[in-house]
C-alpha atoms as a PDB file:
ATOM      1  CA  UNK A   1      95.180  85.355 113.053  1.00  0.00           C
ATOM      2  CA  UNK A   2      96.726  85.830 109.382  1.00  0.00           C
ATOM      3  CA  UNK A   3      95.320  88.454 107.278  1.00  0.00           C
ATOM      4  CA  UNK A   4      94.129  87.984 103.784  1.00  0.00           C
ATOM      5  CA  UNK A   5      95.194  89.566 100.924  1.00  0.00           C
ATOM      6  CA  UNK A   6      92.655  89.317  97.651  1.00  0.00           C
ATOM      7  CA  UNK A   7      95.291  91.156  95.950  1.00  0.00           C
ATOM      8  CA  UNK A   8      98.175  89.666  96.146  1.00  0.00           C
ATOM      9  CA  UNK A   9      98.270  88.073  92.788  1.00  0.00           C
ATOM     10  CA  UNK A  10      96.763  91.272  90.951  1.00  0.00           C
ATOM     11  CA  UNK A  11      99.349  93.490  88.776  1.00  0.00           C
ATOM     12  CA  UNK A  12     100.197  96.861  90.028  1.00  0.00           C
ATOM     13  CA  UNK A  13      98.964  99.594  88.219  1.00  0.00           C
ATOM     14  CA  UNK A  14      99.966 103.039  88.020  1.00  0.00           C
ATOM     15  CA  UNK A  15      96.295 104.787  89.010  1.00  0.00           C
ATOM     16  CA  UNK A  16      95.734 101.306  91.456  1.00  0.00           C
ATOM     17  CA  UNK A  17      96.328 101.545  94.981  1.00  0.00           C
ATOM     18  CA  UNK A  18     100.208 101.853  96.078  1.00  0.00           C
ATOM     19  CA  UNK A  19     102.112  98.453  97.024  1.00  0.00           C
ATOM     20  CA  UNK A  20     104.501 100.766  99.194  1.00  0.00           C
ATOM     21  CA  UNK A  21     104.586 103.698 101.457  1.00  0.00           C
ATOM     22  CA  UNK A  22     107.708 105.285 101.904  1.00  0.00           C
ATOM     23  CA  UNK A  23     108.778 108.693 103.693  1.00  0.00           C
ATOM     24  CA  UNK A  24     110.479 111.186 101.774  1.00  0.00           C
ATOM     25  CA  UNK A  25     113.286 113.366 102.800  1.00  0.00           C
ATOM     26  CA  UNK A  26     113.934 116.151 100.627  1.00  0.00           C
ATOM     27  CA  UNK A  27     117.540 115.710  98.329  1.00  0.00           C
ATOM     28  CA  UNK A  28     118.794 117.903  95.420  1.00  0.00           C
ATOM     29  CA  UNK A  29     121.151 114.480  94.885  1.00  0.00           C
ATOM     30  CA  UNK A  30     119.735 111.754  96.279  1.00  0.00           C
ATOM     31  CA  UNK A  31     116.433 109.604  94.234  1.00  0.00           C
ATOM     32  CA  UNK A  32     113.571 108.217  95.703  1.00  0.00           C
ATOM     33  CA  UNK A  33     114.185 104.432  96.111  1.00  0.00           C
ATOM     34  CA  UNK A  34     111.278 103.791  93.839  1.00  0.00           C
ATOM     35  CA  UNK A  35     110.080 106.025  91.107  1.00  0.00           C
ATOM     36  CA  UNK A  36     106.111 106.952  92.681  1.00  0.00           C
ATOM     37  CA  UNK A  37     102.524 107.037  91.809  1.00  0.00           C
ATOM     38  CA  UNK A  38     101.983 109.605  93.841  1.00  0.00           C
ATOM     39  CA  UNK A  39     102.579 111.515  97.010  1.00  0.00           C
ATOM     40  CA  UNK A  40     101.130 112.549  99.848  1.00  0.00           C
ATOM     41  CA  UNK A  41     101.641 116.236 101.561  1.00  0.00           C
ATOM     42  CA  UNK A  42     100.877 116.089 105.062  1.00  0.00           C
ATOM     43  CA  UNK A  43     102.080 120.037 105.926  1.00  0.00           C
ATOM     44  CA  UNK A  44     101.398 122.533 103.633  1.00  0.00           C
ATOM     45  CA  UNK A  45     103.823 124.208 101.359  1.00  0.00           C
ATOM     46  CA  UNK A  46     105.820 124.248  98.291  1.00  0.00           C
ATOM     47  CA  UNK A  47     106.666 121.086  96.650  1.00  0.00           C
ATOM     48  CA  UNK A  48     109.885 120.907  94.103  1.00  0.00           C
ATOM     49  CA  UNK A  49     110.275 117.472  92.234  1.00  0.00           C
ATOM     50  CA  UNK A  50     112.631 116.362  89.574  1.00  0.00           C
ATOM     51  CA  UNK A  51     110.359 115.299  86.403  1.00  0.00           C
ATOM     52  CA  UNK A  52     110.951 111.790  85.369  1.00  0.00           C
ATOM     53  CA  UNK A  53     110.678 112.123  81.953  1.00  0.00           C
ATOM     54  CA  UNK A  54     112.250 115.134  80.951  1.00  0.00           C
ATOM     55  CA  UNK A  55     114.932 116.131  83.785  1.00  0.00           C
ATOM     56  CA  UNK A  56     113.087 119.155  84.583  1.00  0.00           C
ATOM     57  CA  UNK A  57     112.493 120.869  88.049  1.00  0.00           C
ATOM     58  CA  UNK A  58     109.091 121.390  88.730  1.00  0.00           C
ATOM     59  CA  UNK A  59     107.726 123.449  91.768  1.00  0.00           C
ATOM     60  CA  UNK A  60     103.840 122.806  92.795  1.00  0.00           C
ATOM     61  CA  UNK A  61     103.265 126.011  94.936  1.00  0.00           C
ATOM     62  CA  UNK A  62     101.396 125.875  97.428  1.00  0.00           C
ATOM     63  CA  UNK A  63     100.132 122.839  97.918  1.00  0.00           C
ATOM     64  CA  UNK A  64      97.406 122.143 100.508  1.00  0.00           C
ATOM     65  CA  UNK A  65      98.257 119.883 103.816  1.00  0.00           C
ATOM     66  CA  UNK A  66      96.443 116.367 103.359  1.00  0.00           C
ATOM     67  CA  UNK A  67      96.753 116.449  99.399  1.00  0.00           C
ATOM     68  CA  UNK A  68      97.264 113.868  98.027  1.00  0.00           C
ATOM     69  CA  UNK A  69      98.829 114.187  94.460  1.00  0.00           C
ATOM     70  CA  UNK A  70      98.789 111.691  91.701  1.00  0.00           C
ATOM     71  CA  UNK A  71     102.824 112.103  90.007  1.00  0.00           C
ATOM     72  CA  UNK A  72     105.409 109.839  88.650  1.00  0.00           C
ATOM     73  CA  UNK A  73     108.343 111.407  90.412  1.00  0.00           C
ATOM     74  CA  UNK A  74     112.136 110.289  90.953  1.00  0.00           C
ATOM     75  CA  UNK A  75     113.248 113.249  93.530  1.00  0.00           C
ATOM     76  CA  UNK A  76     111.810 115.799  96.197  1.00  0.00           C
ATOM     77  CA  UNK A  77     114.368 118.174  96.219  1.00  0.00           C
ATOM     78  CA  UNK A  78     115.389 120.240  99.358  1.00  0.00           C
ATOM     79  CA  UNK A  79     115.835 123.683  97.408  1.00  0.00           C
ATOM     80  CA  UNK A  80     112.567 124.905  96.649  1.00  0.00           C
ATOM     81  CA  UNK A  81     110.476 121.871  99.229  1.00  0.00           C
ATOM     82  CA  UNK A  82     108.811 123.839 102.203  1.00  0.00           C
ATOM     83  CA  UNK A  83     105.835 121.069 102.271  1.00  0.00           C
ATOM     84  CA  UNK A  84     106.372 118.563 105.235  1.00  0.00           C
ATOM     85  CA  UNK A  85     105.609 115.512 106.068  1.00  0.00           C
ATOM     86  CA  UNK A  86     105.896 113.809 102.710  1.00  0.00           C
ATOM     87  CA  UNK A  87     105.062 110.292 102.226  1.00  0.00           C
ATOM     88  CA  UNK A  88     105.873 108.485  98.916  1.00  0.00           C
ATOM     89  CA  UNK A  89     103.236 106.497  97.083  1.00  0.00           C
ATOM     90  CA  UNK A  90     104.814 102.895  94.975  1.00  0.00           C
END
């Protein structure tokens, strides 16, 4: 049985649902292979990104398992990441 998808022809949008799901290891020098439209925290902690528009590092503290958190990032880094489980939203 195929499965149908009504959107396949619909542009992507930044605040639509994400076209791709990606896990995200931590990297102070490594980017994300696509910048996101989100992310998802599955274990609770700190989260440190690299802001996309300005260069800047950013730490969320404390950020609560099962968030999920609407940001255009390019980079997790490891130095100041204790969250876990972080999936990347495209």
């Amino acid at each position: 049985m195929s499965i149908t998808d009504p959107y396949l022809y619909s542009a992507s949008t930044a605040s639509g649902p994400a076209n791709r799901l990606f896990a995200v290891t931590p990297s102070d020098t490594q980017s994300l292979p696509f910048v996101t439209t989100g992310l998802y925290v599955g274990g609770a902690g700190d989260l440190a990104v690299l802001d996309r528009a300005t260069g800047q590092t950013v730490v969320l503290r404390a950020v609560p398992a099962g968030s999920v958190l609407p940001i255009r990032v390019a980079r997790v880094l490891a130095t100041g990441t204790t969250a876990t489980d972080i999936v990347g939203l495209a």
